[in-house]
N, C-alpha and C. Protein backbone atom coordinates (compact mmCIF):
# COMPACT_ATOMS: atom_id res chain seq x y z
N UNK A 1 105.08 69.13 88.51
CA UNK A 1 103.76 69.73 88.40
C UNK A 1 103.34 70.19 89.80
N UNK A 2 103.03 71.18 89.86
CA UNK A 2 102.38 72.12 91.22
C UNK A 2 101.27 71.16 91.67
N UNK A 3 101.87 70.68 93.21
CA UNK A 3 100.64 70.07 93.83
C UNK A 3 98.76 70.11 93.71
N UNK A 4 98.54 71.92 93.43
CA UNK A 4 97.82 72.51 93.03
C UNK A 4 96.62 72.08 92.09
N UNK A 5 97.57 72.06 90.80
CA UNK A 5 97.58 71.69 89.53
C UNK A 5 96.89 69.68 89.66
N UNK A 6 97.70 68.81 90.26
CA UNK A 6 97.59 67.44 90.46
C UNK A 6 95.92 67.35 91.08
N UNK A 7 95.46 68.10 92.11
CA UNK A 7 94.76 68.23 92.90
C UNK A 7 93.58 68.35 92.13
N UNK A 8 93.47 69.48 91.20
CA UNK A 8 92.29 69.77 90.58
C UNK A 8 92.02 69.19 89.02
N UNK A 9 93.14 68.38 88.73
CA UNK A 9 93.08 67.34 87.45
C UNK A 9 92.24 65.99 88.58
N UNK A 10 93.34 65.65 89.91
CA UNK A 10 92.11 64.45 90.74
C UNK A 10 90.36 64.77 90.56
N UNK A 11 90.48 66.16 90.58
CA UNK A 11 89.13 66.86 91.32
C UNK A 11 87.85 66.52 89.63
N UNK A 12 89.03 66.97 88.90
CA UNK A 12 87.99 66.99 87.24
C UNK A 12 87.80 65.50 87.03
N UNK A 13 88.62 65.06 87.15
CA UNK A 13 88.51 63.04 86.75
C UNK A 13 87.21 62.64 87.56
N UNK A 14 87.58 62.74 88.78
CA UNK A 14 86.73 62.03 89.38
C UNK A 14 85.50 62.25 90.42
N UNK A 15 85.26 63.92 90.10
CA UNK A 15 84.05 64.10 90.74
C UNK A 15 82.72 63.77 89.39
N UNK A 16 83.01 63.82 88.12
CA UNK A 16 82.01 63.17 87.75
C UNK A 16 81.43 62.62 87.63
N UNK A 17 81.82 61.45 88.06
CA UNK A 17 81.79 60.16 88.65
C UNK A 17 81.18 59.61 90.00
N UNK A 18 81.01 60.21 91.18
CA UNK A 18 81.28 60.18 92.21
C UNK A 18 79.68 60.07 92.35
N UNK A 19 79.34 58.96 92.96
CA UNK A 19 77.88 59.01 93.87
C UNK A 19 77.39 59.78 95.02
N UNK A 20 76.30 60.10 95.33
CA UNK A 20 76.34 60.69 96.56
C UNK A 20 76.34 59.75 97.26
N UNK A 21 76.97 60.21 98.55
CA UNK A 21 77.01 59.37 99.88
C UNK A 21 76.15 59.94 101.58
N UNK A 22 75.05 59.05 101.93
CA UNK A 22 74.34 59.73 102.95
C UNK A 22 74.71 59.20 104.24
N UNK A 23 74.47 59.92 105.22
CA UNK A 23 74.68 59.47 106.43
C UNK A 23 73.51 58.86 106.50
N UNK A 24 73.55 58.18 107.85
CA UNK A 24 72.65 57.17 109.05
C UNK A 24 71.02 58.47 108.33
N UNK A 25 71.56 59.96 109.12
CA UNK A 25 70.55 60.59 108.68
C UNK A 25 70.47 61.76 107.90
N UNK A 26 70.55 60.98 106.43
CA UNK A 26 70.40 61.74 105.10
C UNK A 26 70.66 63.45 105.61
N UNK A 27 71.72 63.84 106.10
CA UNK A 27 72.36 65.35 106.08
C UNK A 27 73.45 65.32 104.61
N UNK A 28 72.63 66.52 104.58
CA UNK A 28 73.41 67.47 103.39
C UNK A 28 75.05 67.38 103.60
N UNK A 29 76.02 67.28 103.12
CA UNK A 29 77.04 67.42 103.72
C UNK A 29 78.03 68.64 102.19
N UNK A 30 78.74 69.96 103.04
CA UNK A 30 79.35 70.35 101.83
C UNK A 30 80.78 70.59 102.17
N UNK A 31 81.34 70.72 101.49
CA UNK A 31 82.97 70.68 101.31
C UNK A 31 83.19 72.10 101.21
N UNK A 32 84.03 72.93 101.91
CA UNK A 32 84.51 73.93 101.62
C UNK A 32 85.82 74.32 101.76
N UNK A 33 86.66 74.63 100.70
CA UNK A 33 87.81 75.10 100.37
C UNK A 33 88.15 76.66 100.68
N UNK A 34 89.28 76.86 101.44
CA UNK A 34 89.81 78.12 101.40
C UNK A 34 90.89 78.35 100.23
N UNK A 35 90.72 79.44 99.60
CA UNK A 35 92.03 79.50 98.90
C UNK A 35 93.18 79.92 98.99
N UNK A 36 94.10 80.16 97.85
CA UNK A 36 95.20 80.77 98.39
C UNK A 36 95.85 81.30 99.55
N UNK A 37 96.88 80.82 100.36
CA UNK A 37 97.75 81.69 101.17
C UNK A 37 96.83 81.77 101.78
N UNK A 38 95.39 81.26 102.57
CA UNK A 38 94.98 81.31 103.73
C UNK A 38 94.88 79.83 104.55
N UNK A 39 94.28 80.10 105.26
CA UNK A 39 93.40 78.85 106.22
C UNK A 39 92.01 78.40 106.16
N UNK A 40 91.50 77.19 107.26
CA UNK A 40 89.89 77.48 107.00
C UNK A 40 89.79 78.07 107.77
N UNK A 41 90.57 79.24 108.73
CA UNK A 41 89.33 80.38 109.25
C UNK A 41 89.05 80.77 108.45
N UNK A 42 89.69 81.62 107.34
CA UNK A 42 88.83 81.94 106.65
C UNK A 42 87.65 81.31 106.07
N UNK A 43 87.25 80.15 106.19
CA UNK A 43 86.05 79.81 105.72
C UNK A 43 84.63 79.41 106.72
N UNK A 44 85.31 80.42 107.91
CA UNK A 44 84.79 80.17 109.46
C UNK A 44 82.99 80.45 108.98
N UNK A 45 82.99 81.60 108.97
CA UNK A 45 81.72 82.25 108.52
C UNK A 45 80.60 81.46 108.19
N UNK A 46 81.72 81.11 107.04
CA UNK A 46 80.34 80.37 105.58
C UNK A 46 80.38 78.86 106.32
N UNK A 47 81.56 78.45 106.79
CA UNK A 47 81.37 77.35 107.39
C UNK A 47 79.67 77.26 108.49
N UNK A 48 80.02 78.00 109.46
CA UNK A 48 78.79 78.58 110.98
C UNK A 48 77.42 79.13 109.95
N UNK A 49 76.92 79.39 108.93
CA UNK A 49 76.06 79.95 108.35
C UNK A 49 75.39 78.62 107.48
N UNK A 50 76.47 77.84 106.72
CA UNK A 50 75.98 76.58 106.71
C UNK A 50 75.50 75.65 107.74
N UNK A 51 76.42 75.64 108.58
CA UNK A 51 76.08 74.51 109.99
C UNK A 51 74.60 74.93 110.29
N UNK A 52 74.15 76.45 110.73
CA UNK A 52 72.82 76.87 111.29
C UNK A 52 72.17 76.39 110.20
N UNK A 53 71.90 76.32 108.74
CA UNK A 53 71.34 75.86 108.10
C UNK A 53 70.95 74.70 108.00
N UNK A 54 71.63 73.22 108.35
CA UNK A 54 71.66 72.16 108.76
C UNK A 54 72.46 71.21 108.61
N UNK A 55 73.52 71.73 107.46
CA UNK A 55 74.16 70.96 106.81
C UNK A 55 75.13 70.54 107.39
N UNK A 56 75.81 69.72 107.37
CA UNK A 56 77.37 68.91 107.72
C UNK A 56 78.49 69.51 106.98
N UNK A 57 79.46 70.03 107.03
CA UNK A 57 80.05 71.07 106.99
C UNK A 57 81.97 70.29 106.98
N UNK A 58 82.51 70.09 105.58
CA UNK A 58 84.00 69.78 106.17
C UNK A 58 84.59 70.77 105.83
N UNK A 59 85.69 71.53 106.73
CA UNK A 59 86.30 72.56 106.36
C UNK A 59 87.51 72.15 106.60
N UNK A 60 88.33 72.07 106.04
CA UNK A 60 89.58 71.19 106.35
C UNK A 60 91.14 72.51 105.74
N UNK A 61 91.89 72.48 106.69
CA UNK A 61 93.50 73.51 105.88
C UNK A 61 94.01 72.60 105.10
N UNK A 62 94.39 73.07 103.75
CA UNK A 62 95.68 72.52 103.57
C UNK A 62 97.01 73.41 103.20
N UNK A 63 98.18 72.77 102.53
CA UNK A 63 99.47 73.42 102.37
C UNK A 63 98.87 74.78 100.98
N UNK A 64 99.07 75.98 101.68
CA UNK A 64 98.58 76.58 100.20
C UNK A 64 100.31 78.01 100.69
N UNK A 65 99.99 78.49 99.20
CA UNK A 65 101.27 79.39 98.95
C UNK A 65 101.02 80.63 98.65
């Protein structure tokens, strides 16, 4: 099964589930995914447009094809 595939069956199980979690000081925090065959530069932008907004920001690469 395509790593892919494993990833977003983890993602359906168990984000329904999932509590929020706050920092020391209650910041927003959002997750952003690049897709396919790129990086997170590409998610540079929206990443820096969130941050000025206030939020906590993970932009993380992974193996994509």
């Amino acid at each position: 099964m395509p790593r892919t595939v494993v990833i977003m069956i983890w993602l359906a199980l168990c984000l329904p589930q999932a509590q929020p979690v706050y920092s020391q000081t209650h910041e927003e925090c959002v997750i952003v995914l690049h897709g396919m065959g790129r990086t997170r530069m590409s998610m540079g932008l929206i990443e820096d447009a969130l941050t000025e907004e206030g939020y906590r920001v993970w932009n993380a690469s992974y193996p994509s094809r």
